[in-house]
PDB file of N, CA and C in Angstrom:
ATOM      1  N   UNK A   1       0.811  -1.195   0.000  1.00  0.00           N
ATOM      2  CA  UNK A   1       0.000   0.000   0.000  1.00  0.00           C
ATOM      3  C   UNK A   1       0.854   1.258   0.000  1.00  0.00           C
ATOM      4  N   UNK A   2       1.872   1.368   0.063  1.00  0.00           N
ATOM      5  CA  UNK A   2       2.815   1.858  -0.140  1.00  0.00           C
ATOM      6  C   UNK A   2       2.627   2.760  -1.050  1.00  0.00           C
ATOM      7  N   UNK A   3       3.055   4.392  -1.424  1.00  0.00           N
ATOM      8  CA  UNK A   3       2.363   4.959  -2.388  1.00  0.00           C
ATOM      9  C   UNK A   3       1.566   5.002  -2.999  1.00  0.00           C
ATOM     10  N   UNK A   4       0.254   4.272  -2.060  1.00  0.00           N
ATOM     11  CA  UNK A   4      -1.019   4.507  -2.814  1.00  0.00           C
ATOM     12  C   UNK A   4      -1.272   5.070  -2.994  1.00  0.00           C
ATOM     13  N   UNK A   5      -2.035   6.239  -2.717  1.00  0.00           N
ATOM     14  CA  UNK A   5      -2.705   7.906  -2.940  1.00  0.00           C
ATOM     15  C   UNK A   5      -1.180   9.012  -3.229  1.00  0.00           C
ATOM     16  N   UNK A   6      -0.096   8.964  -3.777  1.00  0.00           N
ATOM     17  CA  UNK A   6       0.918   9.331  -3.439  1.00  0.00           C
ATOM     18  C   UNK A   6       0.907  10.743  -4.502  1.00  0.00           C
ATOM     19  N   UNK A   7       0.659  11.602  -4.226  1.00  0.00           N
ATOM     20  CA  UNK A   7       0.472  12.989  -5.583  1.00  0.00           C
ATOM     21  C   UNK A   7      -1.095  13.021  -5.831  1.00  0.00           C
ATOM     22  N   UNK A   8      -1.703  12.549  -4.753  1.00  0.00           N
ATOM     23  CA  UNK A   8      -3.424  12.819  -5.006  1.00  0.00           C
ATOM     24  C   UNK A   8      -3.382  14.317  -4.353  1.00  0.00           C
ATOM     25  N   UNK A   9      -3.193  15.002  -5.463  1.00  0.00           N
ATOM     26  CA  UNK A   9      -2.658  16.642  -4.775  1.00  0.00           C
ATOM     27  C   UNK A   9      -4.405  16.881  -4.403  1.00  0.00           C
ATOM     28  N   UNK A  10      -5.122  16.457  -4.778  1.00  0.00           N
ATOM     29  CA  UNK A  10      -7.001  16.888  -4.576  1.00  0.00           C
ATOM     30  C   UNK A  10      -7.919  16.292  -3.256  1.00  0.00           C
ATOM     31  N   UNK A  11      -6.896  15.354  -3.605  1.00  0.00           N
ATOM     32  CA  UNK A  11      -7.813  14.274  -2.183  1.00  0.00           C
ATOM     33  C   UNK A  11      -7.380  15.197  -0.711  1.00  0.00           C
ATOM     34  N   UNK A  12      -8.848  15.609  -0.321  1.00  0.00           N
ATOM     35  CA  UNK A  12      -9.456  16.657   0.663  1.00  0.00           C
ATOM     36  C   UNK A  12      -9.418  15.680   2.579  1.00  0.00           C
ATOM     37  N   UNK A  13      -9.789  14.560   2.075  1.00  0.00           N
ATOM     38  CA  UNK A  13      -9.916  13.923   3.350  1.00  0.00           C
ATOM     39  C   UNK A  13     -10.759  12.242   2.381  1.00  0.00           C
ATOM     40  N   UNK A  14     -10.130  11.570   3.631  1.00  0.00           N
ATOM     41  CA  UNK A  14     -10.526  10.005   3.532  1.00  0.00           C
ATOM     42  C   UNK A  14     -10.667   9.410   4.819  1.00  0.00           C
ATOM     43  N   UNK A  15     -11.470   8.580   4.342  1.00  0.00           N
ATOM     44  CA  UNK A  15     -12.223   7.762   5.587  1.00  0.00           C
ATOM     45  C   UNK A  15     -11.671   6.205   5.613  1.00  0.00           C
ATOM     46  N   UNK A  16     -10.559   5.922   6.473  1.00  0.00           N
ATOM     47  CA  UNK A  16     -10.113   4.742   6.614  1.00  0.00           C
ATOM     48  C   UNK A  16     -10.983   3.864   7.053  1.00  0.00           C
ATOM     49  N   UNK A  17     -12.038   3.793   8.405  1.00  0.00           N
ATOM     50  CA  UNK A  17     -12.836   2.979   8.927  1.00  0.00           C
ATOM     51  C   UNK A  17     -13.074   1.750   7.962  1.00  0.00           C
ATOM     52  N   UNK A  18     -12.998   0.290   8.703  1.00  0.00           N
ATOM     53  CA  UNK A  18     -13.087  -0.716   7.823  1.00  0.00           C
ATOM     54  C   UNK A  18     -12.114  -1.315   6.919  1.00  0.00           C
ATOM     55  N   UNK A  19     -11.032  -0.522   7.245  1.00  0.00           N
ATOM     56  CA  UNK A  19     -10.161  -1.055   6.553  1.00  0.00           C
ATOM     57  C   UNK A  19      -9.188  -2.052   6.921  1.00  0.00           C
ATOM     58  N   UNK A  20      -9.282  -3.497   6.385  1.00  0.00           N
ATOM     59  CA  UNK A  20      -8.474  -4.689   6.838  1.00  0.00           C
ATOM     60  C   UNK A  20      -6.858  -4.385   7.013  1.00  0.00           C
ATOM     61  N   UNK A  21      -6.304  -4.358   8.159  1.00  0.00           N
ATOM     62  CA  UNK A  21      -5.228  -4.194   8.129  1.00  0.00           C
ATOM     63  C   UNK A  21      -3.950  -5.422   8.263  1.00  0.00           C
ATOM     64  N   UNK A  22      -4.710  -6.169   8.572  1.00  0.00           N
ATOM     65  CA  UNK A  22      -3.823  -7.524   9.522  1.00  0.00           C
ATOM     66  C   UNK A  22      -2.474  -7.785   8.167  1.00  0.00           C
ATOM     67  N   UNK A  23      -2.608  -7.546   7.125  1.00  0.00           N
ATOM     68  CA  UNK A  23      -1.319  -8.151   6.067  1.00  0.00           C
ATOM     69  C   UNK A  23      -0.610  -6.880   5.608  1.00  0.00           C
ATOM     70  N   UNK A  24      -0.881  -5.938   6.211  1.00  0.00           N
ATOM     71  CA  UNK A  24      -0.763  -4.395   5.587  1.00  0.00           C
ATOM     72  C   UNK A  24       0.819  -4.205   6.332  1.00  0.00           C
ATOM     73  N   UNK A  25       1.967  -4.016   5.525  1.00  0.00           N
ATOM     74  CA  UNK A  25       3.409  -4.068   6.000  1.00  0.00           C
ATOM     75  C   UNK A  25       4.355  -2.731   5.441  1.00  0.00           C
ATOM     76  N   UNK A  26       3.642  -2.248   4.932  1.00  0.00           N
ATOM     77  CA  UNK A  26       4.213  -1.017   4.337  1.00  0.00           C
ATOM     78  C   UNK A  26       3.353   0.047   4.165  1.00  0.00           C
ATOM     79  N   UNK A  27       3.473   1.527   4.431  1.00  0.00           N
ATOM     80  CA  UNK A  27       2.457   2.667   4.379  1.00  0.00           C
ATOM     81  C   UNK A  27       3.363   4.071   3.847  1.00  0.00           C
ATOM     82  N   UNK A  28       4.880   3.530   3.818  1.00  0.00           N
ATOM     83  CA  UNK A  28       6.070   4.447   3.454  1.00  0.00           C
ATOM     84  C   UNK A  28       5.315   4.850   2.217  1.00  0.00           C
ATOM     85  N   UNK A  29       5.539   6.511   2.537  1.00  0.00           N
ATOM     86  CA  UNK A  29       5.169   7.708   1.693  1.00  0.00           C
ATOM     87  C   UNK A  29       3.398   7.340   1.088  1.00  0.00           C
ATOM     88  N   UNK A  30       2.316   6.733   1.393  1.00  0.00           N
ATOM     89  CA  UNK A  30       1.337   6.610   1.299  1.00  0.00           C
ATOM     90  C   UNK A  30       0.503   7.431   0.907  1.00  0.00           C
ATOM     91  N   UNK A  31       1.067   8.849   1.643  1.00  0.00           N
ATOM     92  CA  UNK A  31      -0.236  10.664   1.127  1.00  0.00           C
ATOM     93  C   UNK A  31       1.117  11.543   1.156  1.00  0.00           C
ATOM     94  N   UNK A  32       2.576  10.889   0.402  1.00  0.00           N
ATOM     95  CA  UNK A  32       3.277  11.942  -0.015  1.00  0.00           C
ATOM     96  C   UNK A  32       2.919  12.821  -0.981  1.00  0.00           C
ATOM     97  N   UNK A  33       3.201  13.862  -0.551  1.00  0.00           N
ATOM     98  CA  UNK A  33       2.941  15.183  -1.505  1.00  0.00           C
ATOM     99  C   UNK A  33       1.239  14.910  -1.802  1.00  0.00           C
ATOM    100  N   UNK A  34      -0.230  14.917  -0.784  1.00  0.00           N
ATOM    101  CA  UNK A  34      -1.272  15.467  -0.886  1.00  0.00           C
ATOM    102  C   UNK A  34      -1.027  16.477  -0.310  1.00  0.00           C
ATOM    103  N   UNK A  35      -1.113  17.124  -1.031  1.00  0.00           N
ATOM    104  CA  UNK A  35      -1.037  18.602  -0.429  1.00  0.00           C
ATOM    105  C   UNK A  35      -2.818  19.203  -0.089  1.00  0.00           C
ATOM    106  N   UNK A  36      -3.563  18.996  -0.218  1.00  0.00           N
ATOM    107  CA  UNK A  36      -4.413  19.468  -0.039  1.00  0.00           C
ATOM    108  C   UNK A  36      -5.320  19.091   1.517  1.00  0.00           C
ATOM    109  N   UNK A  37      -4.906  17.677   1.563  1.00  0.00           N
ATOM    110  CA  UNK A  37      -5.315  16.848   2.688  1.00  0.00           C
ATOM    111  C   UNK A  37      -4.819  16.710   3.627  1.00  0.00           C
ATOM    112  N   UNK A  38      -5.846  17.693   4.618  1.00  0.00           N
ATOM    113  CA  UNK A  38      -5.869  18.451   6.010  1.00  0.00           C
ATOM    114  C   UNK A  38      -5.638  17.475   7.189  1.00  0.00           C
ATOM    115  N   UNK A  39      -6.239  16.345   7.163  1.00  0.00           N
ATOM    116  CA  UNK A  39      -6.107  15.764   8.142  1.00  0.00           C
ATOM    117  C   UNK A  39      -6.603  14.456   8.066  1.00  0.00           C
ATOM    118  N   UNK A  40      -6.029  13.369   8.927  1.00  0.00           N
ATOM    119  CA  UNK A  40      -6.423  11.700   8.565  1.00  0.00           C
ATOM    120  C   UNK A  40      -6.025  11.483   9.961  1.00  0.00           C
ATOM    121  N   UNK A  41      -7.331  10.716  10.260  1.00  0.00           N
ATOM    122  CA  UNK A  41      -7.246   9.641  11.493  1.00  0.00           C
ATOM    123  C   UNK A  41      -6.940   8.342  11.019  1.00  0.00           C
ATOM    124  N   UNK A  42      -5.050   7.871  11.637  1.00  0.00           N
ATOM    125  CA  UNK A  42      -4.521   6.825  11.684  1.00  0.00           C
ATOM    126  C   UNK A  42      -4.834   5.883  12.352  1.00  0.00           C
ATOM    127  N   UNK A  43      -6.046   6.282  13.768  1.00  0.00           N
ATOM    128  CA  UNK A  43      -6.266   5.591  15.022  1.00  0.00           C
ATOM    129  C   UNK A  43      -6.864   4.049  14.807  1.00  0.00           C
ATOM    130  N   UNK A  44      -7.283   3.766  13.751  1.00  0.00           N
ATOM    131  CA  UNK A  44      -8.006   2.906  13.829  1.00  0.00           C
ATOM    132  C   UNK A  44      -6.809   1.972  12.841  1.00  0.00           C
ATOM    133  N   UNK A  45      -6.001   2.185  12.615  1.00  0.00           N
ATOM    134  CA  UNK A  45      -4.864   1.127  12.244  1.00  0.00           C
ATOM    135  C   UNK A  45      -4.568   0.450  13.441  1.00  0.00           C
ATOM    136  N   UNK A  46      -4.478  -0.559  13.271  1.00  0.00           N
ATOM    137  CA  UNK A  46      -4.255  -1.696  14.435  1.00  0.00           C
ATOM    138  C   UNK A  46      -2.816  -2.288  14.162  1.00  0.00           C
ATOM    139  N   UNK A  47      -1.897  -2.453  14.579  1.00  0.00           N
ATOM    140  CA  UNK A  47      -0.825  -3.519  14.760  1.00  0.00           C
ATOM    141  C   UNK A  47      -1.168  -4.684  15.447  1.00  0.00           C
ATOM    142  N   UNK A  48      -1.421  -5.896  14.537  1.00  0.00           N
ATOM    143  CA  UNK A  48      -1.799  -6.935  15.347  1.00  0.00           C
ATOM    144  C   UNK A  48      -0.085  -8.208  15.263  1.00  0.00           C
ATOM    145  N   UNK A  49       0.914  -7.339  14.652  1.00  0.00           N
ATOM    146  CA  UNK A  49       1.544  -8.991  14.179  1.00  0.00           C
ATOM    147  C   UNK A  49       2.650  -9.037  15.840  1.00  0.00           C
ATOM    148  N   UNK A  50       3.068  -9.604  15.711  1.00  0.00           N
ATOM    149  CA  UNK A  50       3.546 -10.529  17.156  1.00  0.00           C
ATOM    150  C   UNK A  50       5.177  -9.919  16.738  1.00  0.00           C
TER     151      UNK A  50
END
């Protein structure tokens, strides 16, 4: 997931809720350079691996 949204210079805000995280191992540079997008709640990312 890693540079997913990465230059979404438009994307305003996103709603993580629901999102499966348990295989998710990378998030490096993920909303590099959104510049427009004010703010994101990380809280609901879970670290579950041991």
């Amino acid at each position: 997931m890693g540079e997913m949204f990465r230059e979404c210079k438009k994307l305003l805000e996103i709603n993580i809720r629901g999102w499966k995280t348990e295989k998710l191992t990378n998030i490096n540079s993920m909303f590099y350079d959104c510049s427009q997008l004010s703010q994101i709640d990380l809280s609901r990312l879970e670290n579950t691996s041991s």
